[in-house]
N, C-alpha and C. Protein backbone atom coordinates (compact mmCIF):
# COMPACT_ATOMS: atom_id res chain seq x y z
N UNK A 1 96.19 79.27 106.57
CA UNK A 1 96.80 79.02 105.29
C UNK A 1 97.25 77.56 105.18
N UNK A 2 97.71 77.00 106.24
CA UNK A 2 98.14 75.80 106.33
C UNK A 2 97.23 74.56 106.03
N UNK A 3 95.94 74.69 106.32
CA UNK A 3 94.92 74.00 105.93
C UNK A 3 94.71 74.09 104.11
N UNK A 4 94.40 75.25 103.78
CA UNK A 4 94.14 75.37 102.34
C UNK A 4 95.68 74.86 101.43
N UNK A 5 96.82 75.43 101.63
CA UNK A 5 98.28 74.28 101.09
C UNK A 5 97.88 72.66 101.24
N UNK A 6 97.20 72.43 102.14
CA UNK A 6 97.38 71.30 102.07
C UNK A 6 96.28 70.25 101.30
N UNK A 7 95.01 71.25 101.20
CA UNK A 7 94.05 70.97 100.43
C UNK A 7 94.39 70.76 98.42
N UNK A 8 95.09 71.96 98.66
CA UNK A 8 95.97 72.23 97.32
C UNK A 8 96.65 71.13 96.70
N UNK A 9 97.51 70.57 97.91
CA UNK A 9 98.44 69.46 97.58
C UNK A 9 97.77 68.21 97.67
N UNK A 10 96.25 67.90 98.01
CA UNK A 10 95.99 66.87 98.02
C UNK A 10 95.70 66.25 96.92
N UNK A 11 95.42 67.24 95.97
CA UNK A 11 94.75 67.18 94.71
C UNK A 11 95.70 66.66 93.74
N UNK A 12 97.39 67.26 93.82
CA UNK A 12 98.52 66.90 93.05
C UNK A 12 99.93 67.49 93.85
N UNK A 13 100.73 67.32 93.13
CA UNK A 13 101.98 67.57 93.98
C UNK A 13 102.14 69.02 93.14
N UNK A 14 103.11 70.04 94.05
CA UNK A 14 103.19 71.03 93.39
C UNK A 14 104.42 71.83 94.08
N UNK A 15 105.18 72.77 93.95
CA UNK A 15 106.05 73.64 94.02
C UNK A 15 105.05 74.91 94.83
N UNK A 16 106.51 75.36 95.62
CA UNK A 16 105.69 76.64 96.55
C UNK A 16 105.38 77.37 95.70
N UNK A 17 106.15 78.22 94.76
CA UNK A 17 105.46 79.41 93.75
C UNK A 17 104.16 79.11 92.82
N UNK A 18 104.02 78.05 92.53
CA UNK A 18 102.87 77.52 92.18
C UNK A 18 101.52 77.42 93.28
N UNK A 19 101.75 77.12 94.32
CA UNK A 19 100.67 77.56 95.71
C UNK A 19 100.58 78.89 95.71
N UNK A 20 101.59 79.85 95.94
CA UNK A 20 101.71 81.05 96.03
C UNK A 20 100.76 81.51 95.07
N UNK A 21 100.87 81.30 94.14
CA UNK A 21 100.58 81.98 92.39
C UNK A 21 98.63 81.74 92.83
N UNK A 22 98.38 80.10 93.24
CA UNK A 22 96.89 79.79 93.26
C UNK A 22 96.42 80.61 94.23
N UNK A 23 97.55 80.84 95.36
CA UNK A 23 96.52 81.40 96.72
C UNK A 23 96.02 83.07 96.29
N UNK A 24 97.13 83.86 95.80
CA UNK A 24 97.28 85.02 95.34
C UNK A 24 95.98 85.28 94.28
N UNK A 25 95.75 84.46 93.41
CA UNK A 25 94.55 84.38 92.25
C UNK A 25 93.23 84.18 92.84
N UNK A 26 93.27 83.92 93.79
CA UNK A 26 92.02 83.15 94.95
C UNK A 26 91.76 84.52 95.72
N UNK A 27 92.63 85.14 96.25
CA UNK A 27 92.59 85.95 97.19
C UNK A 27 92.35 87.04 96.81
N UNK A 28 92.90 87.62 94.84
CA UNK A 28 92.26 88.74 94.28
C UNK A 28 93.45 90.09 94.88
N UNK A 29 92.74 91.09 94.82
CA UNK A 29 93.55 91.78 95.90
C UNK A 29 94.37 91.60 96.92
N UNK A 30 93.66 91.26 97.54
CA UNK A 30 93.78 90.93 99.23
C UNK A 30 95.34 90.07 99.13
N UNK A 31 95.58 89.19 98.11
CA UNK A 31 96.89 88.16 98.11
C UNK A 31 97.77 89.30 97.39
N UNK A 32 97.52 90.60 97.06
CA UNK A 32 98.94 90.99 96.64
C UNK A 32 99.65 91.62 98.42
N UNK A 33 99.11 91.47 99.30
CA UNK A 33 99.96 91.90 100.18
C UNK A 33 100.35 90.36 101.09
N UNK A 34 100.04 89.55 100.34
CA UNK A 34 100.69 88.20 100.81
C UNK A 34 102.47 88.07 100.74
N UNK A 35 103.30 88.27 102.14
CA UNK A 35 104.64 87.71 102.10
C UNK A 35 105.17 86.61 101.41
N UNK A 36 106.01 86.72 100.37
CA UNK A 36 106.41 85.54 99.48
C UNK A 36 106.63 84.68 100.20
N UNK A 37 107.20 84.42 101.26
CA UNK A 37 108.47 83.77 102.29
C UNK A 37 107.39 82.63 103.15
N UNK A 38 106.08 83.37 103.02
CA UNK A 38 105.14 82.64 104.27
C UNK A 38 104.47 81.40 103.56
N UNK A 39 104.35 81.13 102.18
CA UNK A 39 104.10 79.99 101.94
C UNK A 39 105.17 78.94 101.80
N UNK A 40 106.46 78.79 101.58
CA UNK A 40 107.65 78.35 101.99
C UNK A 40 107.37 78.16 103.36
N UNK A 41 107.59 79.42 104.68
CA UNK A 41 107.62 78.58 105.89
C UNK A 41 106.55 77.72 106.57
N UNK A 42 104.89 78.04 105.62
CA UNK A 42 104.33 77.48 106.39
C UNK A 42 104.40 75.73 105.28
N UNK A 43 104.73 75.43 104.54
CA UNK A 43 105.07 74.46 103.75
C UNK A 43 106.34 73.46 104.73
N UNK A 44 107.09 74.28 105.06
CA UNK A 44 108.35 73.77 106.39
C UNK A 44 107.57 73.20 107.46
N UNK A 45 106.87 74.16 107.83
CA UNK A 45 106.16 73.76 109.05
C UNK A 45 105.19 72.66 108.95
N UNK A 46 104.60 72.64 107.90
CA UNK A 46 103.45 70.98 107.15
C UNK A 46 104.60 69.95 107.33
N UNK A 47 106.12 70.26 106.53
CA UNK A 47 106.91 69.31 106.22
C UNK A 47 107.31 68.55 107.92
N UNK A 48 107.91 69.29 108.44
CA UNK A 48 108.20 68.84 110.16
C UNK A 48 107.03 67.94 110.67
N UNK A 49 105.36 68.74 110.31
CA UNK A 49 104.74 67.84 111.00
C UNK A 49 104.05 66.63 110.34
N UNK A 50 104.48 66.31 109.30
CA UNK A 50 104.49 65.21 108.77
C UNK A 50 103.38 64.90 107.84
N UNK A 51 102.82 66.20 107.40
CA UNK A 51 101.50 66.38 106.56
C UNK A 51 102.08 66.33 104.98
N UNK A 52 103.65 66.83 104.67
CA UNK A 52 103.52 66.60 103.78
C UNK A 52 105.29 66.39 102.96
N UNK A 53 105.63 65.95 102.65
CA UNK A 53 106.75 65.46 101.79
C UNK A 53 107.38 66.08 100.54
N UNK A 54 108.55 66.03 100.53
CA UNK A 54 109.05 66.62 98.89
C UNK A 54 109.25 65.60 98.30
N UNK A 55 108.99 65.68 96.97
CA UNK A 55 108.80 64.53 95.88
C UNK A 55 110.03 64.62 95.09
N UNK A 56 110.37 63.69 93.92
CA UNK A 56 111.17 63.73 92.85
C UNK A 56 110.05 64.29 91.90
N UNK A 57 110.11 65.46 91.00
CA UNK A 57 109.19 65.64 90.07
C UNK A 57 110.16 65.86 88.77
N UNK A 58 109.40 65.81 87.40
CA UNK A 58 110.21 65.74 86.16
C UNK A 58 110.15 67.17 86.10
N UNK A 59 111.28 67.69 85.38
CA UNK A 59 111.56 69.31 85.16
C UNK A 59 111.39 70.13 86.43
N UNK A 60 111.65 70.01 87.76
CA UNK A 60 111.81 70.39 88.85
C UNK A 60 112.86 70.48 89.38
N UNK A 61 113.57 70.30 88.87
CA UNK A 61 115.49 69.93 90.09
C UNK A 61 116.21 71.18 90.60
N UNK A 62 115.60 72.19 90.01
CA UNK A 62 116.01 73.49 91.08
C UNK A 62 114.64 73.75 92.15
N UNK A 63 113.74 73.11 92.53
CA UNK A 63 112.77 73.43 92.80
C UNK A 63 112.32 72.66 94.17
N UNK A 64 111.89 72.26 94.97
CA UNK A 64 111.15 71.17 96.13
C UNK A 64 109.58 71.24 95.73
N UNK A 65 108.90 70.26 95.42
CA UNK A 65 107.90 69.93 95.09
C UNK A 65 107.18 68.86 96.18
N UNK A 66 106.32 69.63 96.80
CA UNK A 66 105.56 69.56 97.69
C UNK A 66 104.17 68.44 97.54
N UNK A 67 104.23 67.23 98.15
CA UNK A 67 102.94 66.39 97.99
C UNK A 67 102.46 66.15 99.59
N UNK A 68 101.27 65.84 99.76
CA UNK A 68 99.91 65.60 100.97
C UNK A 68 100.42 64.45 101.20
N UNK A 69 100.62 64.14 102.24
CA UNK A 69 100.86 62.52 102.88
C UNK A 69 99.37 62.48 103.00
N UNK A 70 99.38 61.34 104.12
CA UNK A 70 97.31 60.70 103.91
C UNK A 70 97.48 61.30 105.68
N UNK A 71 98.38 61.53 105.86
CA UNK A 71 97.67 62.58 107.15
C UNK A 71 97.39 63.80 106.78
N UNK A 72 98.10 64.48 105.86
CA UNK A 72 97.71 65.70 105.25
C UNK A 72 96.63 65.82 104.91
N UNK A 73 96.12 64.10 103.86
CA UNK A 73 94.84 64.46 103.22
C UNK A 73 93.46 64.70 104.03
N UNK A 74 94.26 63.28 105.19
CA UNK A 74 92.92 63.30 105.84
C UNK A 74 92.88 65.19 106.96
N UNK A 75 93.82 65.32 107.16
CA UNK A 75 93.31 67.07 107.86
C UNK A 75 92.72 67.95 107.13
N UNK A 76 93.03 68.20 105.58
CA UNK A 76 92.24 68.43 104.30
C UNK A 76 90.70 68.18 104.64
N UNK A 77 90.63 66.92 104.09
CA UNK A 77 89.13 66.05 104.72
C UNK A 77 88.52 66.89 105.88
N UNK A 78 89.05 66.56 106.54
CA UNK A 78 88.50 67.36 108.27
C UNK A 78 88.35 68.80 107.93
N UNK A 79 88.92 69.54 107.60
CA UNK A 79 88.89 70.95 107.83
C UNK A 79 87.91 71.30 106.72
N UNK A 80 87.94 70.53 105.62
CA UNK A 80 86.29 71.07 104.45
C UNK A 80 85.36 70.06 105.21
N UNK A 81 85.35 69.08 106.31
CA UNK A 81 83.91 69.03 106.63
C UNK A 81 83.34 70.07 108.00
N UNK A 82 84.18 70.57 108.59
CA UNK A 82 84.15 71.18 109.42
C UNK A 82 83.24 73.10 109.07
N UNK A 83 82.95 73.14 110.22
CA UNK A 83 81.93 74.11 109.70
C UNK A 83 82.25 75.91 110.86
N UNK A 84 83.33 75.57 111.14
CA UNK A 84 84.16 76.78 111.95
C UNK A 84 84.11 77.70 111.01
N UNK A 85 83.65 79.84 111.62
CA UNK A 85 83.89 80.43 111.75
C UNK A 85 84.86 81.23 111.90
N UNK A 86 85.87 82.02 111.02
CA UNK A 86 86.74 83.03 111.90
C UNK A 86 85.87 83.96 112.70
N UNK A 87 86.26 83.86 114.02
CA UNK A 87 86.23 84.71 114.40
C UNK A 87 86.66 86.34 115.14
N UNK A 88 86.28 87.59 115.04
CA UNK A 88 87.43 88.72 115.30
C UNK A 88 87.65 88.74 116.65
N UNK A 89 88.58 89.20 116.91
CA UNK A 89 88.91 88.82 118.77
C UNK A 89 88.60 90.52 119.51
N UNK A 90 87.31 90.09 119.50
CA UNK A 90 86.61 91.03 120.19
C UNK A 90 86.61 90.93 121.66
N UNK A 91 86.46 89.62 122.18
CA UNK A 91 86.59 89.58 123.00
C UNK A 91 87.88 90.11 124.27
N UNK A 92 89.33 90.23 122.90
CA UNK A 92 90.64 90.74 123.53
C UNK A 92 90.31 92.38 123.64
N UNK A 93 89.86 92.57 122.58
CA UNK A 93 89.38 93.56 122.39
C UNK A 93 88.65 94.30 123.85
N UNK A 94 87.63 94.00 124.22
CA UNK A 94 86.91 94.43 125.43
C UNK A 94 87.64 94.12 126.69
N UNK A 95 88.44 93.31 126.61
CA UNK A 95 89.54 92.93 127.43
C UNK A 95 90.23 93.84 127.86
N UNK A 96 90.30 94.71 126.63
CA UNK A 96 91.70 96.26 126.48
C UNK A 96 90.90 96.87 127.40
N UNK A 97 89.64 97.17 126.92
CA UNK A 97 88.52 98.31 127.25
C UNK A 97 88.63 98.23 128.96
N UNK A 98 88.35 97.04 129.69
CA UNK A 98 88.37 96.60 130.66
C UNK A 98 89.50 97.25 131.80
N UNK A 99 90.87 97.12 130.86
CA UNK A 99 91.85 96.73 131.47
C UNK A 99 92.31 98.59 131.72
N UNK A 100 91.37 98.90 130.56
CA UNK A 100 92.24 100.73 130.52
C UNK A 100 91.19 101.27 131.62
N UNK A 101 90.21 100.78 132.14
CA UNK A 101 89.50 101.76 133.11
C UNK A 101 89.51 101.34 134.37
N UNK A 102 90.04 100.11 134.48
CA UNK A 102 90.39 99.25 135.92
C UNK A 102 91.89 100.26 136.02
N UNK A 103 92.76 100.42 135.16
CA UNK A 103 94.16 100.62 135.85
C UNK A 103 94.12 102.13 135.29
N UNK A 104 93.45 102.77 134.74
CA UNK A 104 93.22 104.29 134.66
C UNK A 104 94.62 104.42 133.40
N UNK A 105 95.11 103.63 133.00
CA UNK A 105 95.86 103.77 131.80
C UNK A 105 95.59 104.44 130.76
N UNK A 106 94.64 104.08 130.36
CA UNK A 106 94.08 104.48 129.14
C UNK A 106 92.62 104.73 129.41
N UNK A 107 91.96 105.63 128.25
CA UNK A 107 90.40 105.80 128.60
C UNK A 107 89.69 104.97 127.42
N UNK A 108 88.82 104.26 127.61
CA UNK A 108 88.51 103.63 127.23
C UNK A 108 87.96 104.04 125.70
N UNK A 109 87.11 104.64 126.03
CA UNK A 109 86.14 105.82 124.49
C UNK A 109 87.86 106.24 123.42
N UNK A 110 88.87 106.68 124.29
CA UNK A 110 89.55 106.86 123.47
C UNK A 110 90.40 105.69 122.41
N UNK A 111 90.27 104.69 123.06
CA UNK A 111 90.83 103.36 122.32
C UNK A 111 89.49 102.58 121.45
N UNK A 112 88.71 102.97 121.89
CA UNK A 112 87.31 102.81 120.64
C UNK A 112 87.38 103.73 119.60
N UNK A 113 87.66 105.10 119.66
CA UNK A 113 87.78 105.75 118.73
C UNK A 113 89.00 105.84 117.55
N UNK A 114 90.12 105.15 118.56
CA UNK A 114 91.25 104.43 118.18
C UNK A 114 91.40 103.88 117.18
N UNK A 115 90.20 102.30 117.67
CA UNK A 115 90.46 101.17 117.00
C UNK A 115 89.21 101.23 116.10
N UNK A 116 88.45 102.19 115.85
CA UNK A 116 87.51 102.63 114.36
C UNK A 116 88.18 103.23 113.47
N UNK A 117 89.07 104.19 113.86
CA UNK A 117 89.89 105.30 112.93
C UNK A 117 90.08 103.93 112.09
N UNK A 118 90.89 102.59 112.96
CA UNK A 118 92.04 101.86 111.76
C UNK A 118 90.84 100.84 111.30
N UNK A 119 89.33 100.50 111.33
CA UNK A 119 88.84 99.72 110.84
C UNK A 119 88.34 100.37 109.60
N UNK A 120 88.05 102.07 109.94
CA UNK A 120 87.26 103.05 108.70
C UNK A 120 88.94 102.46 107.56
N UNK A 121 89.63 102.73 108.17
CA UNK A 121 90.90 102.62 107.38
C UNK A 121 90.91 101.07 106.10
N UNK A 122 91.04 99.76 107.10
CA UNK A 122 90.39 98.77 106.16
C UNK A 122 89.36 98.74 105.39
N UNK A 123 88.60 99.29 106.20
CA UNK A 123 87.29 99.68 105.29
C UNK A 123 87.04 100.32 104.30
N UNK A 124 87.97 101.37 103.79
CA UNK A 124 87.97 102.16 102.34
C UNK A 124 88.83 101.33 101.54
N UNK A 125 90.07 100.52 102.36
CA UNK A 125 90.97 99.72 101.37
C UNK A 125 90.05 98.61 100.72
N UNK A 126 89.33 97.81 101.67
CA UNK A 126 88.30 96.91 101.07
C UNK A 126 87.62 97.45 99.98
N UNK A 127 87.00 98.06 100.10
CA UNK A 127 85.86 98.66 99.23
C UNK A 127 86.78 99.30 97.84
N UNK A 128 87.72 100.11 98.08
CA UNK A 128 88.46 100.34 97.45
C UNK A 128 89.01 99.10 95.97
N UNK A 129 89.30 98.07 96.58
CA UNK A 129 89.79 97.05 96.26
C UNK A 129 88.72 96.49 96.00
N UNK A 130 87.82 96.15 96.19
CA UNK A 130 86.47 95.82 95.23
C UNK A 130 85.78 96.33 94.32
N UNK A 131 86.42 97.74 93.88
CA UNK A 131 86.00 98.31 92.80
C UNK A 131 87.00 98.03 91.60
N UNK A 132 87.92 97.38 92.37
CA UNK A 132 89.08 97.15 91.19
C UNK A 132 89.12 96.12 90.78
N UNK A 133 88.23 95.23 91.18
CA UNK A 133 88.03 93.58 90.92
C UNK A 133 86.71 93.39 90.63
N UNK A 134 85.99 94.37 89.65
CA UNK A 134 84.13 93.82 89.16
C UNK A 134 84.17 92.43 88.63
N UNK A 135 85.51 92.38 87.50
CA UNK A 135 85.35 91.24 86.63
C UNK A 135 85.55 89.84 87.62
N UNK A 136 86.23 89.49 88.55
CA UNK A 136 86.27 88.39 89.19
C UNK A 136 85.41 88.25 90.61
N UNK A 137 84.63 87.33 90.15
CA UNK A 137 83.48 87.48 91.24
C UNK A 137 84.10 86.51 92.40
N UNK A 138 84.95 85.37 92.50
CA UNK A 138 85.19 84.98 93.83
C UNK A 138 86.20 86.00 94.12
N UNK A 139 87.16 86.61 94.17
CA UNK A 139 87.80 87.67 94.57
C UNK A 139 86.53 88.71 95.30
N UNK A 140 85.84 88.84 94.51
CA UNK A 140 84.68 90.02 94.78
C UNK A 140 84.24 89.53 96.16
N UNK A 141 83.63 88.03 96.06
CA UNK A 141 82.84 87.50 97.08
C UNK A 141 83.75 87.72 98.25
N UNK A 142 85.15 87.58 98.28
CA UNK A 142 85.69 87.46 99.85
C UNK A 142 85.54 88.82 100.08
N UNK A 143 85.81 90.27 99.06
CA UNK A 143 86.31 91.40 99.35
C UNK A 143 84.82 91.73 100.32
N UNK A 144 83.62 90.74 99.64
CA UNK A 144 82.62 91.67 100.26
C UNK A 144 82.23 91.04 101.65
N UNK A 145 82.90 89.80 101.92
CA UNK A 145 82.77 89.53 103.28
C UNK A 145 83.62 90.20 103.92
N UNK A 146 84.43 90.44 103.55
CA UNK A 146 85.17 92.05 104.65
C UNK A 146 84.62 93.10 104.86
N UNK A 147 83.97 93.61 103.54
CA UNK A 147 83.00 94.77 104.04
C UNK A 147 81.82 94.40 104.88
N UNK A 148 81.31 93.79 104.87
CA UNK A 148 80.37 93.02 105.74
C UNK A 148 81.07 92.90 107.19
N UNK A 149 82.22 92.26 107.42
CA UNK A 149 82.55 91.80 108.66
C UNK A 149 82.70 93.02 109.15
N UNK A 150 83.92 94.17 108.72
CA UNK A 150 84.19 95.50 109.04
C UNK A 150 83.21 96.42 109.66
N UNK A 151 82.15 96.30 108.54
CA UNK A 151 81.02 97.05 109.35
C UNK A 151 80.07 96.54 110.48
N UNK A 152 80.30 95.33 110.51
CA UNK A 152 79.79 94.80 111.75
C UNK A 152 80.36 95.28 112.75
N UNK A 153 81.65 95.08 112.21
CA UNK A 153 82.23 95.25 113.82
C UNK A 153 82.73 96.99 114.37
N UNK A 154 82.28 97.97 113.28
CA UNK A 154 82.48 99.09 113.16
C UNK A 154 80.99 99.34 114.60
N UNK A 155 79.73 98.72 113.88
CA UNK A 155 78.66 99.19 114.70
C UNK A 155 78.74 98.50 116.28
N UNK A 156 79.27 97.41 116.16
CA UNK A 156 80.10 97.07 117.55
C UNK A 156 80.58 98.05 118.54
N UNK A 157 81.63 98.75 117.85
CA UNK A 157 82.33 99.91 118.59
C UNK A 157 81.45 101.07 118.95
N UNK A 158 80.06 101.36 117.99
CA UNK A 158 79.55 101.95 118.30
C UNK A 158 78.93 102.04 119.53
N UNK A 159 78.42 100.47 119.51
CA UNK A 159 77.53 99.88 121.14
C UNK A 159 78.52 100.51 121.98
N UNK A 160 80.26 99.84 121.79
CA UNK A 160 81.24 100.40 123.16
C UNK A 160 81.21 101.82 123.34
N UNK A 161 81.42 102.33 122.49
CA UNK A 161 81.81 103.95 122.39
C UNK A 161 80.08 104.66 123.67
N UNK A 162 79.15 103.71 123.02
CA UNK A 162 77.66 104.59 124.19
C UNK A 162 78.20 103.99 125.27
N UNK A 163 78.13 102.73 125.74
CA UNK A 163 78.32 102.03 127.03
C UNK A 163 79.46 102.60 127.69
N UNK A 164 80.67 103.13 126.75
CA UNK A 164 82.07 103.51 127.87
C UNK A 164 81.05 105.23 128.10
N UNK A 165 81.13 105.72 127.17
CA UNK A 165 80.43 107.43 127.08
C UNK A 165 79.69 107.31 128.67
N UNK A 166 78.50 106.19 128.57
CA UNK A 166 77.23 106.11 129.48
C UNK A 166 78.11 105.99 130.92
N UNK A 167 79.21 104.97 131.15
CA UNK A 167 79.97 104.48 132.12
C UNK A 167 80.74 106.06 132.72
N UNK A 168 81.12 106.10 131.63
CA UNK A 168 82.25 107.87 132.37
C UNK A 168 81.40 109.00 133.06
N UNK A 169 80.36 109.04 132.44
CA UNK A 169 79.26 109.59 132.77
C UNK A 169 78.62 109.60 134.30
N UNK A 170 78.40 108.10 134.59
CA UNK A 170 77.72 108.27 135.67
C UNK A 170 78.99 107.81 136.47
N UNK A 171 80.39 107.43 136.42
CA UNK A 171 81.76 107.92 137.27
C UNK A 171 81.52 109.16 137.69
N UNK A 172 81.35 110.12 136.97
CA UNK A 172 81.80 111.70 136.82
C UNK A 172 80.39 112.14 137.64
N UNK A 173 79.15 111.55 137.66
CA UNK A 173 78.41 112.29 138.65
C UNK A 173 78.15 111.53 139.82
N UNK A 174 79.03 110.55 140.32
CA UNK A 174 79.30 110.39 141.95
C UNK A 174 79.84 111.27 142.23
């Protein structure tokens, strides 16, 4: 989030509820479960590190109005030329898997079946939430890279769910 505020502010100076208001319109759905409080602290946290400044603005004086220093702009700069991926932390993920059949804690198949229950779960809210947003197509576009990512990583679990199944399996006939 801290990257895109600051992209925001490079453009003009602006007030947190006004970021709030753009990120929320951007985000479609998905920004009504955005914490009011988190564009304020992460705006604190720009301010400390020196990305970005409160201004004097006209008709603002109950307000802090937020502008991009030229380190701000230039991290702006950097982060739209940059060509990074989120990626899901799958890797912590298999980590778990790892960790529940090394220390007999947990079984593994059962924390795959676990952690699908709560992706089927995002997964109807997504979809859900993209039927409620036909008319705005960038809203649409992110909702459907979630359904996309979700089910990727749904058939993911599938791969784990055979490989732990296949693993218990040939445990159980030593």
């Amino acid at each position: 989030m801290q990257d895109a505020l600051l992209a925001m502010l490079a453009k003009e100076p602006a007030h947190g509820y006004a970021l709030r208001a753009r990120l929320q319109t951007a985000l479609g759905p998905l920004g009504a479960a955005m914490n009011p409080g988190q564009v304020y602290v992460t705006l604190s946290r720009l301010e400390k590190a020196g990305l970005v400044v409160c201004v004097d603005a006209e008709g603002a004086a109950d307000r802090k109005v937020y502008e991009a220093t030229a380190a701000g702009r230039e991290r702006a700069a950097r982060w739209f030329a940059g060509a990074a991926w989120p990626k899901p932390d799958l890797a912590e993920f298999h980590l778990k898997l790892v960790a529940a059949a090394a220390s007999g804690m947990a079984d593994p198949v059962e924390l795959v079946a676990l952690q699908r229950r709560e992706l089927m779960r995002r997964l109807r809210d997504a979809q859900r939430a993209a039927l409620e947003e036909p008319g705005e197509p960038v809203a649409s576009l992110l909702l459907e890279g979630v359904v996309l990512r979700l089910e990727a990583d749904l058939r993911w679990l599938e791969t784990c769910d055979r490989t732990w199944r296949g693993n218990r399996s040939d445990r159980e006939d030593s």
